[in-house]
N, C-alpha and C. Protein backbone atom coordinates (compact mmCIF):
# COMPACT_ATOMS: atom_id res chain seq x y z
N UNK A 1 64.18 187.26 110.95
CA UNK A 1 63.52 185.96 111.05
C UNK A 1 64.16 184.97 110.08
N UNK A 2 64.43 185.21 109.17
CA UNK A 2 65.28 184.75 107.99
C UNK A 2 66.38 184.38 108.12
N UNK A 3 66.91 185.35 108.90
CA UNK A 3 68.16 184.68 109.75
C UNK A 3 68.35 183.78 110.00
N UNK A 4 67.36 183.60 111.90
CA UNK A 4 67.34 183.29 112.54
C UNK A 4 67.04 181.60 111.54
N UNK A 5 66.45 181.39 111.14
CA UNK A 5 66.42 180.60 110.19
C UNK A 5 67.29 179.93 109.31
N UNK A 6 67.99 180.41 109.06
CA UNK A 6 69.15 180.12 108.53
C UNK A 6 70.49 179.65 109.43
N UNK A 7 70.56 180.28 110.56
CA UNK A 7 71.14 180.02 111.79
C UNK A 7 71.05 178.53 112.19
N UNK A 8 69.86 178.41 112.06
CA UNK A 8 68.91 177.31 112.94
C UNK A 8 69.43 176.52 112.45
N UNK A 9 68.87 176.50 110.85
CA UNK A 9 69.62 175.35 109.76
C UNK A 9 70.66 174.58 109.11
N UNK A 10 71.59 175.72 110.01
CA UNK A 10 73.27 175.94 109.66
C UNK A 10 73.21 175.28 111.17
N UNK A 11 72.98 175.39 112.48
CA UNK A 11 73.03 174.88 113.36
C UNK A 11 72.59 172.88 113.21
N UNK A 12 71.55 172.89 112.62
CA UNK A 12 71.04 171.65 112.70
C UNK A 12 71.99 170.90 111.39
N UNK A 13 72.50 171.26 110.35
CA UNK A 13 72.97 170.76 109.21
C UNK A 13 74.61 170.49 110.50
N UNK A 14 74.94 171.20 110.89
CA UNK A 14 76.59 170.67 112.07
C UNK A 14 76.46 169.87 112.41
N UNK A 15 75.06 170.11 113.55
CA UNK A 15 74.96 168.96 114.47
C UNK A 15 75.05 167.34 113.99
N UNK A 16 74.11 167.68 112.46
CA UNK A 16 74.23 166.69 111.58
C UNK A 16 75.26 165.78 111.28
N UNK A 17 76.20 167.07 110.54
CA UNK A 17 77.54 166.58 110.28
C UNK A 17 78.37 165.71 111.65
N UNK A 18 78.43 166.63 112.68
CA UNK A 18 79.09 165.77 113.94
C UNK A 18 78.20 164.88 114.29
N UNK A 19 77.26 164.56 114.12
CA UNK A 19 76.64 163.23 114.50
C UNK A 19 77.09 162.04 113.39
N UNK A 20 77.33 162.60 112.12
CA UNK A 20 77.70 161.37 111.37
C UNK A 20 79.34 161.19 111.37
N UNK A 21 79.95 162.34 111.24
CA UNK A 21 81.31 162.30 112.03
C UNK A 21 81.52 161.40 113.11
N UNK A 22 80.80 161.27 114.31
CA UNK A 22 81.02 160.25 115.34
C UNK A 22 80.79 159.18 115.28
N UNK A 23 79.15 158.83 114.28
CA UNK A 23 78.97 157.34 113.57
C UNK A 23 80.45 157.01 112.67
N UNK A 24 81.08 157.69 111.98
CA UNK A 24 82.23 157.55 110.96
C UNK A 24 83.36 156.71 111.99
N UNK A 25 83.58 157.86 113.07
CA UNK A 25 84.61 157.55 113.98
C UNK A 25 84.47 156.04 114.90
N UNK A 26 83.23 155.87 115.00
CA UNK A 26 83.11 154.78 116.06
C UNK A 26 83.16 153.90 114.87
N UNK A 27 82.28 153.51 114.22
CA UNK A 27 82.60 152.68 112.56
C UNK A 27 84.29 152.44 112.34
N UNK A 28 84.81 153.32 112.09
CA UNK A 28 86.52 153.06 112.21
C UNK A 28 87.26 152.55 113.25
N UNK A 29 86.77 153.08 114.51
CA UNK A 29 87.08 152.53 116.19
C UNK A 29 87.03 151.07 116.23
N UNK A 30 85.58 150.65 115.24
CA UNK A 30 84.99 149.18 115.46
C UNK A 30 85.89 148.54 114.73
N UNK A 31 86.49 149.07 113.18
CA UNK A 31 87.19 148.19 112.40
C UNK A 31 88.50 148.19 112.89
N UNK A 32 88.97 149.43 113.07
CA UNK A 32 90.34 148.96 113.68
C UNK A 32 90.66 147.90 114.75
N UNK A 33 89.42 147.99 116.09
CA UNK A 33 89.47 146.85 117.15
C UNK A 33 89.06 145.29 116.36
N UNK A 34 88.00 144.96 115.34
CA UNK A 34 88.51 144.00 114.66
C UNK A 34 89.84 143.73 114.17
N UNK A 35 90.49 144.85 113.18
CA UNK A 35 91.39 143.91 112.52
C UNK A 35 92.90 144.32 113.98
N UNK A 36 93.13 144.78 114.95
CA UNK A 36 93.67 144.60 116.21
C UNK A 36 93.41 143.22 116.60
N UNK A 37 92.07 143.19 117.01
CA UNK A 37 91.88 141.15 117.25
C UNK A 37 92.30 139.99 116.31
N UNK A 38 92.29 140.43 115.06
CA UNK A 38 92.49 139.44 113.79
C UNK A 38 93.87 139.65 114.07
N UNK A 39 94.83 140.85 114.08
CA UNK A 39 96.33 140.34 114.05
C UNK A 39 96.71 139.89 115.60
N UNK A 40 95.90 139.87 116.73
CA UNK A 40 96.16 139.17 117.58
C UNK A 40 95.98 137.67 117.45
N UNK A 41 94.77 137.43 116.79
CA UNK A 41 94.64 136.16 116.12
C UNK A 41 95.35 135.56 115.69
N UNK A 42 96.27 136.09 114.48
CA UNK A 42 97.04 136.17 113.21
C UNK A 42 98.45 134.93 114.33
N UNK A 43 98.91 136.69 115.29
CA UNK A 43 100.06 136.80 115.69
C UNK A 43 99.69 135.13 116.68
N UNK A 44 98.69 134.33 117.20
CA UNK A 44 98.85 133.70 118.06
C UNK A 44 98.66 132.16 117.19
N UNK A 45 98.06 132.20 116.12
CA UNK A 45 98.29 131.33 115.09
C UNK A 45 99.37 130.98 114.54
N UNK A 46 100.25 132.31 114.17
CA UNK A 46 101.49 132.11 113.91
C UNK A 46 102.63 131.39 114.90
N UNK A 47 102.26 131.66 115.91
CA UNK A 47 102.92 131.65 117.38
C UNK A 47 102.80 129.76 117.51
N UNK A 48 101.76 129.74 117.25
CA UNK A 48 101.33 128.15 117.46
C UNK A 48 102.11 127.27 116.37
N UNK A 49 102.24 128.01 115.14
CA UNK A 49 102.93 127.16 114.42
C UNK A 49 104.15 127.14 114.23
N UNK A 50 104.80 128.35 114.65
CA UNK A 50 106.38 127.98 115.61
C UNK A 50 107.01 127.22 116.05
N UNK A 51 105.96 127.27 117.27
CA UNK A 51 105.92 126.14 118.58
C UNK A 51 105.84 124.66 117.84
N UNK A 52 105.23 124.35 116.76
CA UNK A 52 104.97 123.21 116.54
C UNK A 52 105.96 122.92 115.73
N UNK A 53 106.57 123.59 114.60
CA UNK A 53 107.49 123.84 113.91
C UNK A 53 108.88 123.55 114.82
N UNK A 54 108.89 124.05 115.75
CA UNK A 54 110.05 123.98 116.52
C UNK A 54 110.42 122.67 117.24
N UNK A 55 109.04 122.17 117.74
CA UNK A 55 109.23 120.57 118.14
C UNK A 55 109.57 119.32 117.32
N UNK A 56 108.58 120.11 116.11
CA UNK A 56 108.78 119.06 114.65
C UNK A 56 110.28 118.72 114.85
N UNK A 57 110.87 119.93 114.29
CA UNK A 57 112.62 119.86 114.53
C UNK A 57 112.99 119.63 115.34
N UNK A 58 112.73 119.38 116.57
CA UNK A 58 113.18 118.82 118.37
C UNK A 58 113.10 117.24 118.19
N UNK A 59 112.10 117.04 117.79
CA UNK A 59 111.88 115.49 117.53
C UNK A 59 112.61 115.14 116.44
N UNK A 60 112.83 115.54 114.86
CA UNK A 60 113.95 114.84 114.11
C UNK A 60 115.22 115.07 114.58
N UNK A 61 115.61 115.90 115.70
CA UNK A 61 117.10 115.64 116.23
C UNK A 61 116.58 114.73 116.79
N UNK A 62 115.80 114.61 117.51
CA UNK A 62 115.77 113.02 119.14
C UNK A 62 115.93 112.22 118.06
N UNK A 63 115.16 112.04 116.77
CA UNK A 63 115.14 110.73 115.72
C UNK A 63 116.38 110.46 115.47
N UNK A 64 117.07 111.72 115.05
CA UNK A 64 118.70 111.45 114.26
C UNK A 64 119.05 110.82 115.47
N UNK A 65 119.29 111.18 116.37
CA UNK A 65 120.35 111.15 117.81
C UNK A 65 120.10 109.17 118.17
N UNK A 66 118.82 109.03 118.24
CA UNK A 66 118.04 108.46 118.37
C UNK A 66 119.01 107.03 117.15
N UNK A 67 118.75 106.99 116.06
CA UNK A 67 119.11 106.33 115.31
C UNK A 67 120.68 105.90 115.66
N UNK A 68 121.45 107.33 115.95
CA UNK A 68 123.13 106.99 115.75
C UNK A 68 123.47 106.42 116.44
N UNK A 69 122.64 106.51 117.67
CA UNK A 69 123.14 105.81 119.21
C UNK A 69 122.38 104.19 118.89
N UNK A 70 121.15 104.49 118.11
CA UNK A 70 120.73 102.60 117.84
C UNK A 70 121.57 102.28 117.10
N UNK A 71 122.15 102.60 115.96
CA UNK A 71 122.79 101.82 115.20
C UNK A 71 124.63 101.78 115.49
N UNK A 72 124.77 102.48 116.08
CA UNK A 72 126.37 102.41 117.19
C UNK A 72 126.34 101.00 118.12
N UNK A 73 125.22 101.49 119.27
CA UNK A 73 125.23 100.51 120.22
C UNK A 73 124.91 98.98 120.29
N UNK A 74 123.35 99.37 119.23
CA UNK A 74 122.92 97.86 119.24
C UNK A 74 122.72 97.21 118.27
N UNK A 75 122.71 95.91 118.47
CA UNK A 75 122.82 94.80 117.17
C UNK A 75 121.90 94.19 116.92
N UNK A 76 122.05 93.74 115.67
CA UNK A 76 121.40 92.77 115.21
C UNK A 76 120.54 91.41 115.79
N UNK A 77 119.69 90.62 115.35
CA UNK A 77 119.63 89.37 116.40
C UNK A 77 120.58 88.60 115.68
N UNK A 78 120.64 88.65 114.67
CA UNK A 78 121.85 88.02 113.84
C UNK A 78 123.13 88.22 114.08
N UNK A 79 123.92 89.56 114.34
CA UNK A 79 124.92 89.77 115.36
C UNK A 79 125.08 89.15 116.32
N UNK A 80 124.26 89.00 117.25
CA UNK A 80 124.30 89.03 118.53
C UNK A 80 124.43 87.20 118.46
N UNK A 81 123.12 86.73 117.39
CA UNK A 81 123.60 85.19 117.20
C UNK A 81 124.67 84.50 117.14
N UNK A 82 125.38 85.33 115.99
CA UNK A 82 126.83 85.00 115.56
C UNK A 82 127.69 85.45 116.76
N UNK A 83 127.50 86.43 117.50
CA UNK A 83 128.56 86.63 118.45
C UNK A 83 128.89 85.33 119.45
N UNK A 84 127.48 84.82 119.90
CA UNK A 84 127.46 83.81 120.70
C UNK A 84 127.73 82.51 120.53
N UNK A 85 127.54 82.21 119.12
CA UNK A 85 128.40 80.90 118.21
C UNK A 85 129.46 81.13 118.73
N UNK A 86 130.28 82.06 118.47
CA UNK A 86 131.79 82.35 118.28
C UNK A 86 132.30 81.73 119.60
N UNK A 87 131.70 82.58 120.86
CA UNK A 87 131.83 82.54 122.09
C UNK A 87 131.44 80.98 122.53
N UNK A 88 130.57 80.23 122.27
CA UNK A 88 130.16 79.04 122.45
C UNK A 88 131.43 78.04 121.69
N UNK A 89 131.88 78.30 119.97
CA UNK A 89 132.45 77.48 119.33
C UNK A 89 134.61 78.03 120.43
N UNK A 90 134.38 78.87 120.79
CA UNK A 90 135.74 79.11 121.45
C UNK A 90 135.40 78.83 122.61
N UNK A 91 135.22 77.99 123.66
CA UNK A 91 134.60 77.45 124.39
C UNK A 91 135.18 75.63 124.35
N UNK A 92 134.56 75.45 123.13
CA UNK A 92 134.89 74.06 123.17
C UNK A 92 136.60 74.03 122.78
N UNK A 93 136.88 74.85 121.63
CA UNK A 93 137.86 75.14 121.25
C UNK A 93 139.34 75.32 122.53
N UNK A 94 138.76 75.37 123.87
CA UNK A 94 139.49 75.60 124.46
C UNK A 94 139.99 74.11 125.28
N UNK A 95 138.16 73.01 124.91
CA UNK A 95 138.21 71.61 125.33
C UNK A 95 138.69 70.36 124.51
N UNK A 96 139.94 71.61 123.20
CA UNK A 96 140.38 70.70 122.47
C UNK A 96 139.77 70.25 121.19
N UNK A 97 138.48 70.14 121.30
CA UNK A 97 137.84 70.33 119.55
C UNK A 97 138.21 71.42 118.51
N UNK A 98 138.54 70.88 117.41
CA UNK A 98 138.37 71.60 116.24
C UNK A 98 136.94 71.97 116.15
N UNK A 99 136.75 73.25 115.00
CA UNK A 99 135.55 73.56 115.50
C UNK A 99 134.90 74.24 113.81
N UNK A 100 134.08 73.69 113.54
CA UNK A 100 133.15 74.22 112.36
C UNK A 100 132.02 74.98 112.38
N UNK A 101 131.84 76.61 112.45
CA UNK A 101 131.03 77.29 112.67
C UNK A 101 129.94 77.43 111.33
N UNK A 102 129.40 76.07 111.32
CA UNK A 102 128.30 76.33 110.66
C UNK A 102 127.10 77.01 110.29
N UNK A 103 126.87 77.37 111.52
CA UNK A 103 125.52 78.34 111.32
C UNK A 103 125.75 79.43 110.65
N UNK A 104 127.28 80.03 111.23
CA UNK A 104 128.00 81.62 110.20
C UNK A 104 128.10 81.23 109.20
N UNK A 105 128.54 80.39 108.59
CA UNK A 105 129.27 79.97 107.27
C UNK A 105 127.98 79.68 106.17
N UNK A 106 126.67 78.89 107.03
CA UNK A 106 125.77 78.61 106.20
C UNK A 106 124.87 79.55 105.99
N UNK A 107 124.81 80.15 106.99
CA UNK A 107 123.16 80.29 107.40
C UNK A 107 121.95 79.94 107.52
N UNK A 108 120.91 80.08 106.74
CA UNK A 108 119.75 79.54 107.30
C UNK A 108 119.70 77.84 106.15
N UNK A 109 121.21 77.77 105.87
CA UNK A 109 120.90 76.01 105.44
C UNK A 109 121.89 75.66 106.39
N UNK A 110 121.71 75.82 107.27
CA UNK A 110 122.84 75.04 108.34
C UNK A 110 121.97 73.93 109.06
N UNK A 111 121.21 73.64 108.36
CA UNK A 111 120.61 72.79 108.97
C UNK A 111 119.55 72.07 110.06
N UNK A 112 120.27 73.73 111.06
CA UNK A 112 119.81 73.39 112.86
C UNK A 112 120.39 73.00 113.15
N UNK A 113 122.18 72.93 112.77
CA UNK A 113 123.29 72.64 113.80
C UNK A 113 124.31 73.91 113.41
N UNK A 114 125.00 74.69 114.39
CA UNK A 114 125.23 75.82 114.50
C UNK A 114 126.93 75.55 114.66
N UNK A 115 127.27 74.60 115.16
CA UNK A 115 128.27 74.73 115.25
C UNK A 115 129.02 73.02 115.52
N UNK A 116 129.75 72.42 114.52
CA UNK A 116 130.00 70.87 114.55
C UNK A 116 131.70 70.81 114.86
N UNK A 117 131.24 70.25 116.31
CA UNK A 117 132.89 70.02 116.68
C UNK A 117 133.75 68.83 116.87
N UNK A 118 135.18 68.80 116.47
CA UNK A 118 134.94 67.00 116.42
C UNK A 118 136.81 66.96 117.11
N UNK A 119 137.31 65.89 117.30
CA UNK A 119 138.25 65.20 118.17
C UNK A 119 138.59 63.63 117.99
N UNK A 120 139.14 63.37 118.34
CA UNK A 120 139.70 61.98 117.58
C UNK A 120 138.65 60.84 118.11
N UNK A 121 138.06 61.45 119.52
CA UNK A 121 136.78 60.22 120.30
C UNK A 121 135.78 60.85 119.90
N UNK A 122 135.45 61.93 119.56
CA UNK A 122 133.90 62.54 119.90
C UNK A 122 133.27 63.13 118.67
N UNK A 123 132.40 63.23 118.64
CA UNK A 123 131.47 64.75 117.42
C UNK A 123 130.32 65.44 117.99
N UNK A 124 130.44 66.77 118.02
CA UNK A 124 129.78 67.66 118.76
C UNK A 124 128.50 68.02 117.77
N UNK A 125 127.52 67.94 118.05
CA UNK A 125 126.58 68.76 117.28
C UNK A 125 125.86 69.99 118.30
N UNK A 126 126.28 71.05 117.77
CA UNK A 126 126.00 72.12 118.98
C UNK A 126 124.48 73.05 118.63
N UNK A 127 123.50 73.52 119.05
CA UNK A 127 122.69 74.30 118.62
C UNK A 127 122.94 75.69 119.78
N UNK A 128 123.12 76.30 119.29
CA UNK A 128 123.02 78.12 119.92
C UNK A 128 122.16 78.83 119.90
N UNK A 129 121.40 79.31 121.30
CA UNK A 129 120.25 80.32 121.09
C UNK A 129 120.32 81.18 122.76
N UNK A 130 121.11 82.53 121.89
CA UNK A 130 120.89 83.82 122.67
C UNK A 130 120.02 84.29 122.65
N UNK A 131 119.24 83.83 123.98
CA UNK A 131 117.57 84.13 123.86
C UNK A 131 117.34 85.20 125.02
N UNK A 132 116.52 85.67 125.41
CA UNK A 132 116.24 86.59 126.19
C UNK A 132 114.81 85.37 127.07
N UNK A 133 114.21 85.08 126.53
CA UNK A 133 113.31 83.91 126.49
C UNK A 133 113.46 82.85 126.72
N UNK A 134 112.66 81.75 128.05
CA UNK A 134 113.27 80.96 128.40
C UNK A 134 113.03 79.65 127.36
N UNK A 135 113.99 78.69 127.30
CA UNK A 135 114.04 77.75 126.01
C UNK A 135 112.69 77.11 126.10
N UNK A 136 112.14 76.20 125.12
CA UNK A 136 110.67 75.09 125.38
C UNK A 136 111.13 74.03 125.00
N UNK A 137 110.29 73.36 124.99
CA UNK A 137 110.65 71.67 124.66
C UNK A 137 110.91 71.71 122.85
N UNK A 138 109.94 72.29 122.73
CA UNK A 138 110.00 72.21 120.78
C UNK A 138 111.04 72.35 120.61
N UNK A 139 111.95 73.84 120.96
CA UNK A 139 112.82 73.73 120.41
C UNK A 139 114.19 72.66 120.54
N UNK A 140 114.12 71.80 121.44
CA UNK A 140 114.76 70.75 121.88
C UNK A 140 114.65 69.71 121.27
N UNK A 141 112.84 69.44 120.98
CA UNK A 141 112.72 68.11 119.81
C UNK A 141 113.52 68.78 119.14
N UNK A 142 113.26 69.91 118.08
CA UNK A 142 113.47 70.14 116.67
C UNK A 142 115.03 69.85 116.47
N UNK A 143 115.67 70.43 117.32
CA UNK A 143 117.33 70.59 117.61
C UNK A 143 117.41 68.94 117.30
N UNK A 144 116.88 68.07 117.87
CA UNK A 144 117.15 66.39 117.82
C UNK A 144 116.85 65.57 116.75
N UNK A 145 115.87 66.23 116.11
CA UNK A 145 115.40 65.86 114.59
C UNK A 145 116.67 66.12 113.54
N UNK A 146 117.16 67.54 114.10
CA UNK A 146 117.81 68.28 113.01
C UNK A 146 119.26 66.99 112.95
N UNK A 147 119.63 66.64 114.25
CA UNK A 147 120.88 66.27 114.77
C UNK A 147 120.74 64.89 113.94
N UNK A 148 119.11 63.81 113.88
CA UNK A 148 119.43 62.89 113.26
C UNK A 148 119.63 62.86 111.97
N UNK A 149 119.02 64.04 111.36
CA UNK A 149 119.37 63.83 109.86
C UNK A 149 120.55 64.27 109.14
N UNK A 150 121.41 65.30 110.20
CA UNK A 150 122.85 65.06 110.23
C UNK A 150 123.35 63.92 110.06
N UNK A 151 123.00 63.02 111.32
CA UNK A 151 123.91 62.00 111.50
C UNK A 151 123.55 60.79 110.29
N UNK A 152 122.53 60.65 109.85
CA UNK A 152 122.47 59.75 108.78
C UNK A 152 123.35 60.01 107.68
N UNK A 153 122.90 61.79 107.06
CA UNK A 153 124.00 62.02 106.01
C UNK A 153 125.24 62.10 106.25
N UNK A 154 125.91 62.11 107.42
CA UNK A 154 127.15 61.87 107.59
C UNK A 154 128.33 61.05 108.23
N UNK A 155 127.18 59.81 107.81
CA UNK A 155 127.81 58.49 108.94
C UNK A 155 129.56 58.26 108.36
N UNK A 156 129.68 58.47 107.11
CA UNK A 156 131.09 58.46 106.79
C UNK A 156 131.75 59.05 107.23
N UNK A 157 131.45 60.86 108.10
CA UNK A 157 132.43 61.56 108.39
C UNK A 157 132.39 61.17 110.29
N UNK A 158 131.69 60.47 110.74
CA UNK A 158 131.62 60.47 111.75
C UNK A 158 132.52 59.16 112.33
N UNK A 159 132.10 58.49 111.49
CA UNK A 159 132.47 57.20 111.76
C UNK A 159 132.77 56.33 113.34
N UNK A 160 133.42 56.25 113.99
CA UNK A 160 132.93 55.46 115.48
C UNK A 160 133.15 56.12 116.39
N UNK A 161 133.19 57.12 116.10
CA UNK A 161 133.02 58.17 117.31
C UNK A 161 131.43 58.81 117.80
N UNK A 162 132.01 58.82 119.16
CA UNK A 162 130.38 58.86 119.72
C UNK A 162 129.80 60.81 119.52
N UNK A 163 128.79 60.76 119.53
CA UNK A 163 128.09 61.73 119.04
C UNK A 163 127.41 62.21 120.20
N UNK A 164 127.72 63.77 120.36
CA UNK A 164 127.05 64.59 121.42
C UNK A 164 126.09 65.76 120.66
N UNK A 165 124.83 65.53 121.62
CA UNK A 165 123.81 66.66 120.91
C UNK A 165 124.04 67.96 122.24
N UNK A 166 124.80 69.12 122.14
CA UNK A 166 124.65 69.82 123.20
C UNK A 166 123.71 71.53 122.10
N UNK A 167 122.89 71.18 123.28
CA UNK A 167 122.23 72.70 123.04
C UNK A 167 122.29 73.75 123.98
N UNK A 168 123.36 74.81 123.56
CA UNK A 168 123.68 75.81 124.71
C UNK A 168 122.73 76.99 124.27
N UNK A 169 122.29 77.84 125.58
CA UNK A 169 121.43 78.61 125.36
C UNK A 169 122.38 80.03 126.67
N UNK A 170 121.82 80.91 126.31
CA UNK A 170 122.31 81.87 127.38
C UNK A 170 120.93 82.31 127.78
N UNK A 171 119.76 81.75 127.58
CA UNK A 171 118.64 81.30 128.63
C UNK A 171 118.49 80.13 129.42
N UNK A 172 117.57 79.75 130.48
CA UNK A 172 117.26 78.88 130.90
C UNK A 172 115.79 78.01 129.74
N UNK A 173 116.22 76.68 130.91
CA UNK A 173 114.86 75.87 129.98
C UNK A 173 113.72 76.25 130.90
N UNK A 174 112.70 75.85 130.59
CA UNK A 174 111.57 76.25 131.36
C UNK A 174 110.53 74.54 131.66
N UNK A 175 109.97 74.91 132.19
CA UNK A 175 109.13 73.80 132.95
C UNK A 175 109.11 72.01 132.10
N UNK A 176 108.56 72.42 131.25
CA UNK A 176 108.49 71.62 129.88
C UNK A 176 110.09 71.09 129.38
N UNK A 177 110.56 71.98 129.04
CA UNK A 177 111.65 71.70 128.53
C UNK A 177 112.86 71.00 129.75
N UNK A 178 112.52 71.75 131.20
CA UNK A 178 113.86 70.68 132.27
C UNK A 178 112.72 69.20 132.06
N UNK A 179 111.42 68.76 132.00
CA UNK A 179 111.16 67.49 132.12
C UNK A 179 111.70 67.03 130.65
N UNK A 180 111.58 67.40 129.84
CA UNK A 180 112.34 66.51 128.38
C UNK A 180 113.58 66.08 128.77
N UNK A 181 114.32 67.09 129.10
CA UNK A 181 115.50 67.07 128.87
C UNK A 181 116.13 65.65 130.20
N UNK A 182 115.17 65.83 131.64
CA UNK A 182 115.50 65.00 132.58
C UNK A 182 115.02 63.65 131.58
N UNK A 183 114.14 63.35 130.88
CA UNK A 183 113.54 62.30 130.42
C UNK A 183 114.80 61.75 129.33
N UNK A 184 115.72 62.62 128.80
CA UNK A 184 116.63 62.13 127.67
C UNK A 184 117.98 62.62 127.91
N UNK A 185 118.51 62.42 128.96
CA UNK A 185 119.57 63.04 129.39
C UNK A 185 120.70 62.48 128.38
N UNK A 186 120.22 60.79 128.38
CA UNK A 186 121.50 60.08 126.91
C UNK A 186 121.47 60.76 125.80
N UNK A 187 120.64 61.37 125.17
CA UNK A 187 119.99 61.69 123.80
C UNK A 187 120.92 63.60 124.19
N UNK A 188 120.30 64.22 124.83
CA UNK A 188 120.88 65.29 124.94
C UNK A 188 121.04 66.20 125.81
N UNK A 189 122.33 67.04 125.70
CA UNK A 189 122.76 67.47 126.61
C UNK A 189 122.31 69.49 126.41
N UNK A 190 122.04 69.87 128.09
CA UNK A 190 121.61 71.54 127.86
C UNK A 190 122.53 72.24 128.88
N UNK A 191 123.77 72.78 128.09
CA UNK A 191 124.47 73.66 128.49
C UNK A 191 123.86 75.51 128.57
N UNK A 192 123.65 75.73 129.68
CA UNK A 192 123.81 77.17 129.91
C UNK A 192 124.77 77.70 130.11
N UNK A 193 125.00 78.81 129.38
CA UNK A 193 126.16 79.74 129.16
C UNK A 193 125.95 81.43 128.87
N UNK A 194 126.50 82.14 129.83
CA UNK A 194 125.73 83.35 129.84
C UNK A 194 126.48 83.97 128.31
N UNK A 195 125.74 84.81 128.12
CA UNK A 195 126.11 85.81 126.63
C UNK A 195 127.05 86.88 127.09
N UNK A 196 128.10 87.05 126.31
CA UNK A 196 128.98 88.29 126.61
C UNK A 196 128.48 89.44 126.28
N UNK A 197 127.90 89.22 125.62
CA UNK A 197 127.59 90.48 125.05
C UNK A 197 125.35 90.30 124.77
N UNK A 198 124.87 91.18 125.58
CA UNK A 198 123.24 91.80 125.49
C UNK A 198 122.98 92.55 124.75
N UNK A 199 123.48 93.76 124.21
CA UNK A 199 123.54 94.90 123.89
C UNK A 199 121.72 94.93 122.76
């Protein structure tokens, strides 16, 4: 009976053990399938910041690339200004005026005359605007303001030669500006002239 007892107890103390043995095992089952999900986690976090990492750097090449080809191809508005003086002052240059590229030479004290061309009958006061934009009237007064206070300070260099206000644009005038201009055709003249160069 004592045995049997002891049997019993030795039986129930196993069962014991393998019952907490299997709590142990599933307990470990559970942590391992957590930290399995956490380095799936891990691994797809990481993954993400790759990907982002990798574009980061996709985009400062487009930037570099981006820059070499802007600063190769295209210019300045100031470039592009001066290009069209040039092209405008070789122009007249070809109608026999000597030619004073003021606007390059001065810059922003040139007055509002860009380019002064002169000949034994004539004196050119030229204004230049490579515009993308079609011209307005303002800028037509202003150009005529600018032209008289030229001509006062330089009645000595002008002397009896007649005086042309031409304002060439490699835009058109617009609504406003063709009625001025029909209204003062003596006063001044609006040459269009396309730009060689857009870039």
């Amino acid at each position: 009976m004592i045995f049997a007892i002891q049997v019993a107890g030795s039986i129930i103390v196993i069962i014991w053990i393998i019952y907490l043995w299997t709590k142990l095992l599933n307990s470990y089952e559970k942590i391992d399938k957590k930290s399995q999900n956490n380095e799936k986690l891990i691994n797809y976090y990481e993954n993400i910041e790759k990907e982002n990492n990798q574009k980061l750097q996709n985009d400062e090449k487009l930037l570099d690339c981006y820059e070499k080809v802007y600063k190769t191809n295209y210019k300045t508005k100031k470039e592009l200004g001066n290009e069209y003086e040039l092209q405008i002052g070789r122009y007249f240059q070809s109608l026999n005026f000597k030619i004073y590229y003021n606007g390059i030479n001065n810059g922003k004290k040139d007055g509002g005359i860009d380019i002064i061309g002169w000949n034994s009958e004539k004196v050119l006061l030229i204004q230049c605007k490579n515009y993308r934009s079609q011209i307005n009237q303002d800028l037509l007064r202003k150009f005529i303001g600018d032209c008289k206070i030229y001509e006062e300070k330089n009645k000595y260099k002008i002397k009896d030669r007649e005086i042309k206000r031409i304002f060439a644009s490699n835009s058109t005038a617009d609504y406003g500006a063709n009625k001025f201009l029909n209204e003062n055709r003596n006063i001044l003249e609006f040459l269009r002239i396309q730009a060689k160069c857009r870039c």
